[in-house]
Protein backbone atom coordinates (compact mmCIF):
# COMPACT_ATOMS: atom_id res chain seq x y z
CA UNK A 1 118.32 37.10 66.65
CA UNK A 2 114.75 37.93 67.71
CA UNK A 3 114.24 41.06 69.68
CA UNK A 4 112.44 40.66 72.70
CA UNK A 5 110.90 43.85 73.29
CA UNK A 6 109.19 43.97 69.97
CA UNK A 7 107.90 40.69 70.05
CA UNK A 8 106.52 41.17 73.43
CA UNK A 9 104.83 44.81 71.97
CA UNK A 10 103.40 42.89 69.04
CA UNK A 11 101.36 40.59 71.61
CA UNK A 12 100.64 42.32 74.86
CA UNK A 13 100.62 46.03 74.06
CA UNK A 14 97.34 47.90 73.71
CA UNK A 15 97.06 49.38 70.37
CA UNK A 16 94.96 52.29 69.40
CA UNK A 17 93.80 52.95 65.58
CA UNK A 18 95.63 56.56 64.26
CA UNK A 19 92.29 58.74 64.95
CA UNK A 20 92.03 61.27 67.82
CA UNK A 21 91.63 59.95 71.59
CA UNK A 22 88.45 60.83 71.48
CA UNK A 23 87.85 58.49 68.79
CA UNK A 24 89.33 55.79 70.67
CA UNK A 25 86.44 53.30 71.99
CA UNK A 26 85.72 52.36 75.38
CA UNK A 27 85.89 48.63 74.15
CA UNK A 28 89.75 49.75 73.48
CA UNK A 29 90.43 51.52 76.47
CA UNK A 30 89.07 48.19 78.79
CA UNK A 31 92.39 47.14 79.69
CA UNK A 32 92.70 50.17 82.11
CA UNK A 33 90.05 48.72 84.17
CA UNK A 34 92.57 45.93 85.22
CA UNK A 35 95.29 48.03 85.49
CA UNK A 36 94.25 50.20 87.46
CA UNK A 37 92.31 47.96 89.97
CA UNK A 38 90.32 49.29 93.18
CA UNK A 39 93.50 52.05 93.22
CA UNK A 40 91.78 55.54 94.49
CA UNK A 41 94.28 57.60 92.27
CA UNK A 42 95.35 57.24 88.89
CA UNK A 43 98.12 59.91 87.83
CA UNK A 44 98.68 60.38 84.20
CA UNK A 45 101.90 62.23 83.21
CA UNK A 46 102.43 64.62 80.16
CA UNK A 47 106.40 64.26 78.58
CA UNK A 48 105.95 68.30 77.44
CA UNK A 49 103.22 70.72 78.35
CA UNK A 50 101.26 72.24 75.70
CA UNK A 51 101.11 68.89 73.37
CA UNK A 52 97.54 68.48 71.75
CA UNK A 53 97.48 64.37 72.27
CA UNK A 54 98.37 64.70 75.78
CA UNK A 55 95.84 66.47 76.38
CA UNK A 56 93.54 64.85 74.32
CA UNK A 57 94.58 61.52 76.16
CA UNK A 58 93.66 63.59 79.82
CA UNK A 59 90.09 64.16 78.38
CA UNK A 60 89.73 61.04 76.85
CA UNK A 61 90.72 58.64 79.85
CA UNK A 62 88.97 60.89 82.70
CA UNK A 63 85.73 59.91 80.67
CA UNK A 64 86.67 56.29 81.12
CA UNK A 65 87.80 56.17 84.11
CA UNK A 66 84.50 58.66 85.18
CA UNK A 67 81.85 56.59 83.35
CA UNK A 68 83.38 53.25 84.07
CA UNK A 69 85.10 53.22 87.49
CA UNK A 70 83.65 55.48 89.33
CA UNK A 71 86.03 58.51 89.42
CA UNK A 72 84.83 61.69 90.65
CA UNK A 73 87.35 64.59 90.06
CA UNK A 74 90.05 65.77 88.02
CA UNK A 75 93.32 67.07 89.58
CA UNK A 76 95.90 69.67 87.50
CA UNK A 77 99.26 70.56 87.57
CA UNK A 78 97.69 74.21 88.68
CA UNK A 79 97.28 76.61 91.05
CA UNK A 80 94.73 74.84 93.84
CA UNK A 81 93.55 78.40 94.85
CA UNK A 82 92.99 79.65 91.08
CA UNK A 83 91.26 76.52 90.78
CA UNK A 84 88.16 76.77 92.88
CA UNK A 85 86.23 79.32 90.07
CA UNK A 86 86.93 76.61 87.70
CA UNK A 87 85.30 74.20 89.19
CA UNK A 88 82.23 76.47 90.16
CA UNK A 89 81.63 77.47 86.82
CA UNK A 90 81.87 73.14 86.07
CA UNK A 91 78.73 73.09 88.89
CA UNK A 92 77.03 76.69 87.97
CA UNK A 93 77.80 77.56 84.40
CA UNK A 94 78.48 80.77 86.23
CA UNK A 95 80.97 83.37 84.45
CA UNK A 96 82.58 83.44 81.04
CA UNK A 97 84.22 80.54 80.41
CA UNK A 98 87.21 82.01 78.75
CA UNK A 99 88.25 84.11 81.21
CA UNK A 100 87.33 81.67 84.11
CA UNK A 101 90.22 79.35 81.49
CA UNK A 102 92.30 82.49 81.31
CA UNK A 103 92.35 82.98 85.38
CA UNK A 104 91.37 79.61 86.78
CA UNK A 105 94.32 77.47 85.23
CA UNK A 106 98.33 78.57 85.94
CA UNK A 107 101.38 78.73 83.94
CA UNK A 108 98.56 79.73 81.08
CA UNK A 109 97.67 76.19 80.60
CA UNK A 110 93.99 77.22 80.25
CA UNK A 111 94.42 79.39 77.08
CA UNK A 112 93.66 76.52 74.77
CA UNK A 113 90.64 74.57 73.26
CA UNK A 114 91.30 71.36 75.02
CA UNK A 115 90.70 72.97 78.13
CA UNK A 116 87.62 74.03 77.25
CA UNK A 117 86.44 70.98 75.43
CA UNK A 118 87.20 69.38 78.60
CA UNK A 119 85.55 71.54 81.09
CA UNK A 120 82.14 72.13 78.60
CA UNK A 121 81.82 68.00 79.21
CA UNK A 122 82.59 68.40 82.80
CA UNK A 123 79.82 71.06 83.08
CA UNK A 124 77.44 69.01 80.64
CA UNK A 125 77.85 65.98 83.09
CA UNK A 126 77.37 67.98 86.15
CA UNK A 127 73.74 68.93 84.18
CA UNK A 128 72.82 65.37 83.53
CA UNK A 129 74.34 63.09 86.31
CA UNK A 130 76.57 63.88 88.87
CA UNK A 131 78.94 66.53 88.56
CA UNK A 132 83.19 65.64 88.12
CA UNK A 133 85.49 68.14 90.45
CA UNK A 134 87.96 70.24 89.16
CA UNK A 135 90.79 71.07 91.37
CA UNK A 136 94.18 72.11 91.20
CA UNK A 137 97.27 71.00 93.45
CA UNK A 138 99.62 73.32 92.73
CA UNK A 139 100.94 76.46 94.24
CA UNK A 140 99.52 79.63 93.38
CA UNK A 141 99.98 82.31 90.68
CA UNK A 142 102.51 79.81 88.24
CA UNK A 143 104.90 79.12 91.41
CA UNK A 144 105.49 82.69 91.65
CA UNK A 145 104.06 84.55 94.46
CA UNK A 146 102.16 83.33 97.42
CA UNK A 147 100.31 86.46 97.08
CA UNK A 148 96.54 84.90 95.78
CA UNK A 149 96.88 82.69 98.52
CA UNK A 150 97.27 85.42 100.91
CA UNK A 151 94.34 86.87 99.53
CA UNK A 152 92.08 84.05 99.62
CA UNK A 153 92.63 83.65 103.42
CA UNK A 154 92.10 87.36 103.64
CA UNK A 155 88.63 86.91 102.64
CA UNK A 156 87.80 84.36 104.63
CA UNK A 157 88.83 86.24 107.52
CA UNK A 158 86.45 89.52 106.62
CA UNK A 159 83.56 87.14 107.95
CA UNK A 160 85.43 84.68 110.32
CA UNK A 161 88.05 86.95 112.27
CA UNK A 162 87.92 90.47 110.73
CA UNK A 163 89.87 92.37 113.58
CA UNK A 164 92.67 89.86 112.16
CA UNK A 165 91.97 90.40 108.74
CA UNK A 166 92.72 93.93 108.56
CA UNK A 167 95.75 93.42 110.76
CA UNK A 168 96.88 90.88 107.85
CA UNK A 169 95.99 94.25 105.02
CA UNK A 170 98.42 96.56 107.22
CA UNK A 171 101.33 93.61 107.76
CA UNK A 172 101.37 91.45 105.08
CA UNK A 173 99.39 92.74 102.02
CA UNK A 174 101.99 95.82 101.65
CA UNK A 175 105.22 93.13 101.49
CA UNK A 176 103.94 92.31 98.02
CA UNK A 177 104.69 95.62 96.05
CA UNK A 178 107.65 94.37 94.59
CA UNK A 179 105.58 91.85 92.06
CA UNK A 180 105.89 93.90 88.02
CA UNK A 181 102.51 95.92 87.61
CA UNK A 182 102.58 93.89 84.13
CA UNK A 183 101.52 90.56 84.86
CA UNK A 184 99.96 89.96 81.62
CA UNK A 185 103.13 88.31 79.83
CA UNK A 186 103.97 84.90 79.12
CA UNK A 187 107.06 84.93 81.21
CA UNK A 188 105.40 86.86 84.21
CA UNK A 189 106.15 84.29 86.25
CA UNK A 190 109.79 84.98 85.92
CA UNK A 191 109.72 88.44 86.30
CA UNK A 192 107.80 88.21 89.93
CA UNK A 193 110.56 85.74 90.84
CA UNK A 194 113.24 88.03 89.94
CA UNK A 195 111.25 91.00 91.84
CA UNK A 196 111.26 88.35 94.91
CA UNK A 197 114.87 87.87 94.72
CA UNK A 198 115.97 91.16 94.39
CA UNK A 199 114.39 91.83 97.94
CA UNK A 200 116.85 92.48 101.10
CA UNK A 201 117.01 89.69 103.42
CA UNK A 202 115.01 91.76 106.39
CA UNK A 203 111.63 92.15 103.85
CA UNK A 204 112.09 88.38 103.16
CA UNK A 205 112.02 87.04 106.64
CA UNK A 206 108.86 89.60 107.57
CA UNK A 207 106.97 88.33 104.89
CA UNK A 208 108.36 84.52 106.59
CA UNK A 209 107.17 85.26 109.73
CA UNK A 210 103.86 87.00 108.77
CA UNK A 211 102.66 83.96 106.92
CA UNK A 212 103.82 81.51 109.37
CA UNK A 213 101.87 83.38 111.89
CA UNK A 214 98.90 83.65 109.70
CA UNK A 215 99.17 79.87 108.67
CA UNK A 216 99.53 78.62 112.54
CA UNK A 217 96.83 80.99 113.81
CA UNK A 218 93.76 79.92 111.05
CA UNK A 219 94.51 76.03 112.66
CA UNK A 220 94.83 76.85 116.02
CA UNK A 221 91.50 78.88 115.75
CA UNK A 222 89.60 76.12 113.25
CA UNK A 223 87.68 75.05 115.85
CA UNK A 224 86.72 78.44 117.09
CA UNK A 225 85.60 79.31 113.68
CA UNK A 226 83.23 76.25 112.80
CA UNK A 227 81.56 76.85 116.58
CA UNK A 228 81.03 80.18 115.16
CA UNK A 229 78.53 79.41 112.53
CA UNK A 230 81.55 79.44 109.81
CA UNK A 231 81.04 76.63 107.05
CA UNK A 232 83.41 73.52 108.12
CA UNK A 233 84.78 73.77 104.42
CA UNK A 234 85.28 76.91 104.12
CA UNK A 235 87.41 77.02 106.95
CA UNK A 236 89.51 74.20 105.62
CA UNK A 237 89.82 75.66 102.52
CA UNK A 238 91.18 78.76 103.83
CA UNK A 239 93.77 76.33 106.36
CA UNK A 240 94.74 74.91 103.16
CA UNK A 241 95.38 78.23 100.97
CA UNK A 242 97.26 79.54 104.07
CA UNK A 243 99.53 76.31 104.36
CA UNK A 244 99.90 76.81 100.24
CA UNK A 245 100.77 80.27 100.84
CA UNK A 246 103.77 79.01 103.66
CA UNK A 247 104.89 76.42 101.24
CA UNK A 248 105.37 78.90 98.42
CA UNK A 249 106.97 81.32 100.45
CA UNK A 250 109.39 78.34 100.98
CA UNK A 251 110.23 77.76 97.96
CA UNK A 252 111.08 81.02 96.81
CA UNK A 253 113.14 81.64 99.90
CA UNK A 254 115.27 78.56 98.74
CA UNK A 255 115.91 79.92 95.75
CA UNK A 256 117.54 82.85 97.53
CA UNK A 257 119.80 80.29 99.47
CA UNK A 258 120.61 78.63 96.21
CA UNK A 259 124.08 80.38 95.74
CA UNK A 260 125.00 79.88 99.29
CA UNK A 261 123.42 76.40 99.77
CA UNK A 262 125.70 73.67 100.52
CA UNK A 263 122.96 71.33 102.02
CA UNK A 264 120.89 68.86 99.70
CA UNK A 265 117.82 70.38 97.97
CA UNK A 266 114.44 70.00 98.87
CA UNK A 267 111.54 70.03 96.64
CA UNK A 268 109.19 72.03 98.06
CA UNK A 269 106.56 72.97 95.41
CA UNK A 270 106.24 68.69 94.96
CA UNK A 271 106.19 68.25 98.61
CA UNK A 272 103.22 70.83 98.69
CA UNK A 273 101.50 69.69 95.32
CA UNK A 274 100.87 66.48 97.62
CA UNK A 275 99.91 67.06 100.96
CA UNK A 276 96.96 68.86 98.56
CA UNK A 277 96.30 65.49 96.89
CA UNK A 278 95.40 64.13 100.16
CA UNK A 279 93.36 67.07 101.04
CA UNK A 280 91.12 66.35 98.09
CA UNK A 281 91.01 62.25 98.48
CA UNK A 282 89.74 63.75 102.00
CA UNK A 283 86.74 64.74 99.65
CA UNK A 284 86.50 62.71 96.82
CA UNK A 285 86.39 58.74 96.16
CA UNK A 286 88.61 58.50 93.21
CA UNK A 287 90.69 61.22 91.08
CA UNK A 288 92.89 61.02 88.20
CA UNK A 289 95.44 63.86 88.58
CA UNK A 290 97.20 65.07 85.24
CA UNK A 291 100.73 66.50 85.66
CA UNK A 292 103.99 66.40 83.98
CA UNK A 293 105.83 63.09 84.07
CA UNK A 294 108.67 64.29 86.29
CA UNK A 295 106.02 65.36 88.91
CA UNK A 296 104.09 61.88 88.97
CA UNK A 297 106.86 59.75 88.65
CA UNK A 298 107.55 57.50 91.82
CA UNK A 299 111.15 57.70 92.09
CA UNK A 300 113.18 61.00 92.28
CA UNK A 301 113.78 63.34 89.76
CA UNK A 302 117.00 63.55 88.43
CA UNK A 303 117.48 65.59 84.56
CA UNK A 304 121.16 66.63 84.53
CA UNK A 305 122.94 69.39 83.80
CA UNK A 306 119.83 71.02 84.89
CA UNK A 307 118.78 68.71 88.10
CA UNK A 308 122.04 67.04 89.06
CA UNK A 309 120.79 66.19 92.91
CA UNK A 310 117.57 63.79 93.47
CA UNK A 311 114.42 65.44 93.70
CA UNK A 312 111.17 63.79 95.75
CA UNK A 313 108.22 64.37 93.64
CA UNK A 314 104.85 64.21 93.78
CA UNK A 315 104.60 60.59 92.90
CA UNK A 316 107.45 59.61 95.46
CA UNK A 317 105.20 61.34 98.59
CA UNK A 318 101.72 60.03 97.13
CA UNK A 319 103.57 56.36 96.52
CA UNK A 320 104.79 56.62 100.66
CA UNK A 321 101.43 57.65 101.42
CA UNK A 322 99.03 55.91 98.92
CA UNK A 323 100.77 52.56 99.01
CA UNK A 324 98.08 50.43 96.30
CA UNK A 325 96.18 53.24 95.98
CA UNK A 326 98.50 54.90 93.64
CA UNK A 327 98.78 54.13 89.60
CA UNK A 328 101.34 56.05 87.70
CA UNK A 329 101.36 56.24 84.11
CA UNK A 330 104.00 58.09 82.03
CA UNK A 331 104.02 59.34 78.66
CA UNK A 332 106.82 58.92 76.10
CA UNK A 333 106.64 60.18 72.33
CA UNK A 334 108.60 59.52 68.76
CA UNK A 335 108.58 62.49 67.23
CA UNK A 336 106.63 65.79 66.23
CA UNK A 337 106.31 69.35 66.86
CA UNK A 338 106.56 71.19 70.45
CA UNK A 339 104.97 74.76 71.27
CA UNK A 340 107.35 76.60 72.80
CA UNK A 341 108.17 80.53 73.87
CA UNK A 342 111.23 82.78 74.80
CA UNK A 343 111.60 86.35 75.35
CA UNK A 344 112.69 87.86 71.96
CA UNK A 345 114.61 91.11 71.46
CA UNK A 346 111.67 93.60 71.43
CA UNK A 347 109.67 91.66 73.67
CA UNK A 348 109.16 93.86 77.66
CA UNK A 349 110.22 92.09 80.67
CA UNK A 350 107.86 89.17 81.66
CA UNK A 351 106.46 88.69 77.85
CA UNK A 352 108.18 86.48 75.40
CA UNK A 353 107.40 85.13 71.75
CA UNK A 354 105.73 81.86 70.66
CA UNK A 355 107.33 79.88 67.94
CA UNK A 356 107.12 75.80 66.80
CA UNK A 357 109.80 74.02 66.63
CA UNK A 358 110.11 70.45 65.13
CA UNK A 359 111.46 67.55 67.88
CA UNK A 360 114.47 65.58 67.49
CA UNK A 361 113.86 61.98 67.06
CA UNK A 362 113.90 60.25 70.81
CA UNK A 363 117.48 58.76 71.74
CA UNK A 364 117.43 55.12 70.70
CA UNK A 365 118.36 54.31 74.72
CA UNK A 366 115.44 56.08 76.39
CA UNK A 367 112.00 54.24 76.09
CA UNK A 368 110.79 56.98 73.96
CA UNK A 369 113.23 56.05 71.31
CA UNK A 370 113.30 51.91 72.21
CA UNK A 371 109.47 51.83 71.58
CA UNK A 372 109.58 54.27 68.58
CA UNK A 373 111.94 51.89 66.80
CA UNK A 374 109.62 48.67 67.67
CA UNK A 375 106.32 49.69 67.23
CA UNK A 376 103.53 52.11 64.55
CA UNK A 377 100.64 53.71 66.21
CA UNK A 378 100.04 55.28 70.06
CA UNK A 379 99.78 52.08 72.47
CA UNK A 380 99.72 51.37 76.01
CA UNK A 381 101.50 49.17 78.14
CA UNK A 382 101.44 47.37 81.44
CA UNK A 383 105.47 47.47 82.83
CA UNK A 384 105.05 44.75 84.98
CA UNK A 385 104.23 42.49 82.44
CA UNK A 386 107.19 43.81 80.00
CA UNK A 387 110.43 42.05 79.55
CA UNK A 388 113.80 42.49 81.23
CA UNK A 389 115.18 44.49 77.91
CA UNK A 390 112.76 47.59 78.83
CA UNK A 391 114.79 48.21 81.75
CA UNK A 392 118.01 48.87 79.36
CA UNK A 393 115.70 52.31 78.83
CA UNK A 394 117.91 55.22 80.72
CA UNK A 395 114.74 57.59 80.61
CA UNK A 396 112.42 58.92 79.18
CA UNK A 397 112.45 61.98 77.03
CA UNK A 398 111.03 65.85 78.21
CA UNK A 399 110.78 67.72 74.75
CA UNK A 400 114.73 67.12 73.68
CA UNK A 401 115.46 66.15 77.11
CA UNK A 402 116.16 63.29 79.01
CA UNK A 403 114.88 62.80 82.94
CA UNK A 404 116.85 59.55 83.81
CA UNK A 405 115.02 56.91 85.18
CA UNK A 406 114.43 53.32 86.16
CA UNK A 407 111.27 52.78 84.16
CA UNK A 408 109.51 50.24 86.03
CA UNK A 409 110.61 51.86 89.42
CA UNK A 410 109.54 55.33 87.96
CA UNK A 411 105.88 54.10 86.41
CA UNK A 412 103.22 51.69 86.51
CA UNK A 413 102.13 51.86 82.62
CA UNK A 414 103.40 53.70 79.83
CA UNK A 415 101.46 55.66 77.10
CA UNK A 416 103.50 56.05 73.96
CA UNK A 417 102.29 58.78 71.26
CA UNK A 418 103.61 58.06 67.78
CA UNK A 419 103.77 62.31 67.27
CA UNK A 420 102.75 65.10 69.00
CA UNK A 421 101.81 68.23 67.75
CA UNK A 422 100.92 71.88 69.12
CA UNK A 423 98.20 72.67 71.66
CA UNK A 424 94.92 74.79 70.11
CA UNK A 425 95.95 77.36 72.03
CA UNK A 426 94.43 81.26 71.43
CA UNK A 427 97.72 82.53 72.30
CA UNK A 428 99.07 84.45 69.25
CA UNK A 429 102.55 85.64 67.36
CA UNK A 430 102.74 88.05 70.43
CA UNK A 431 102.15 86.16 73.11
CA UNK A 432 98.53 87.30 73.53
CA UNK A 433 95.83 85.77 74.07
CA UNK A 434 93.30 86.56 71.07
């Protein structure tokens, strides 16, 4: 009895040789160009964060898809306010580049060599030709505080409306001493949630209102800002931090109506991660935004125990929105070693301790496991060219994890990784960065 699916691999899949991404040649990587088409973003999912090959793969198919079809920015799963010193030091060379990694990229994804690789040839094309973006789309400070958002429209305000600003200092700017004086941990983002959480409802819904005033008051007064003499981007730049700083408001204050909630969810942070998309296609012809693969996928998210209700993601809005314009492409694996952290018994509130741990082979029903069994070597592949049997896949695998899924509903292509293996991160045994 043949199998379909492997004989189908053996043919149409695009193979890479077992060297580094950035070994792979352009000659190899040509296929994209059809896949991908005229389509003005091309979103490129990770199956775990802190995997060396995925981000290897990030690097190594912006450079493609820069030098061959015309992108012209890079968008991370990262805070979009934390972002912009990033991508000044990209255009400047401004500022150390460690700590603009350190501060400029959330949930400590900067703390790592492939970051920097990546930016250095971001700032070495921005010497030579014309310069690649960097932006984030995320929420600010690792989902965990609107509070650098706050800030950031602060500024703006000491030179647009300052009467206003220092109004915002005496209102707003004290509802944030609840966030841990330590912020310096791995798991600080969980700590500032818990400080969030433990407020009464009253401090909450001041903190609501204040931002929602301070969002709906920057856009009714645009206008009267730019006739000012105030830069026309800098004043959407602050609209858009203050918007980011009402969406994660939101989605903290659903997490206080989680044990009383008996209305669906809503995926705020996703909703939010795109509406920023489209602020940056606003600005930019074509980006390639890197993400996790249950944050690009198309369809909603659904990973139970742990997400037992549908969740819009990114990839569902952008797909609405986007229509052709939109390629998805997820990532699956077969085996290897993840980079993980937990708090440990003498670690302080908000830190936690970084160990390896080897992966479980894929399930043989996900696609991670289905293409593991079939086929050696990293590949790519276009789903709407695979056979019927691929759609026998229930998922695909996050770490040990399975996010259910309708593969060819969920993704355009898939990029299969034969093993992963641990980011080059600076991080040490403690959890610090060295």
């Amino acid at each position: 009895m043949t199998d379909e699916l492997a004989d189908w691999l053996r043919t149409a899949a695009v193979r890479f040789d077992d060297v580094e991404p950035d070994e792979v040649s352009d000659a190899q990587l040509e296929p994209l160009l059809t896949f991908v088409g005229d389509a003005r973003v091309v979103a490129l999912g990770e199956s775990m964060h802190r995997a060396h090959e995925f981000l290897a793969w990030r690097a190594r198919i912006l450079r493609f898809l820069v030098e061959h079809a015309g992108f012209t920015a890079l968008v991370l799963e990262s805070g979009f306010i934390e972002g912009q010193p990033v991508d000044n030091w990209v255009r400047t060379g401004e500022g150390g580049l460690r700590n603009v990694l350190t501060d400029g990229i959330t949930y400590q994804f900067g703390k790592c060599q492939e970051a920097l690789d990546l930016v250095v040839w971001m700032r070495e094309r921005a010497v030579s030709s014309e310069p690649v973006r960097f932006y984030g789309m995320d929420i600010p400070d690792s989902a965990a505080t609107a509070l650098p958002a706050v800030r950031e429209v602060i500024a703006f305000l000491d030179r647009a409306d300052p009467r206003y600003a220092e109004h915002l200092r005496t209102t707003l700017l004290g509802g944030f001493d609840h966030l841990p004086a330590d912020r310096s941990g791995l798991a600080r983002a969980a700590t500032a949630i818990q400080s969030y959480l433990a407020l009464d409802d009253a401090r909450r819904h001041a903190m609501t209102s204040a931002i929602n005033a301070m969002t709906e008051r920057l856009r009714a007064r645009a206008t009267d800002y730019c006739a000012a003499g105030a830069d026309p981007e800098h004043v959407a730049f602050a609209i858009r931090a203050s918007e980011l700083a009402r969406s994660t408001d939101a989605f903290l204050a659903a997490m206080s109506e989680g044990p009383t909630r008996t209305w669906a969810p809503a995926n705020i942070r996703d909703s939010a991660m795109a509406d920023t998309v489209e602020w940056i296609l606003e600005r930019e012809e074509r980006v390639l935004v890197f993400a996790a693969n249950g944050h690009v996928r198309r369809t909603p998210y659904l990973a139970p125990p742990f997400v037992s209700e549908p969740l819009a993601t990114v990839g569902t809005h952008l797909a609405a929105r986007l229509g052709g314009d939109l390629r998805v492409i997820g990532t699956t694996f077969g085996g290897g070693e993840a980079w993980l952290h937990r708090p440990g018994p003498q670690d302080e509130p908000g830190h936690s301790t970084p160990f390896i741990e080897p992966l479980p082979s894929p399930r043989p029903d996900t696609l991670d496991g289905m293409l593991a069994a079939r086929a050696s070597g990293s590949l790519f592949i276009d789903l709407a060219e695979a056979p019927d049997s691929i759609g026998a896949a229930v998922g695909t695998h996050n770490g040990p994890e399975v996010e259910l899924a309708d593969i060819r509903a969920a993704f355009d292509g898939i990029l299969h990784v034969e093993r992963l293996s641990p980011w080059h991160t600076w991080i040490d045994a403690r959890g610090h960065w060295s």
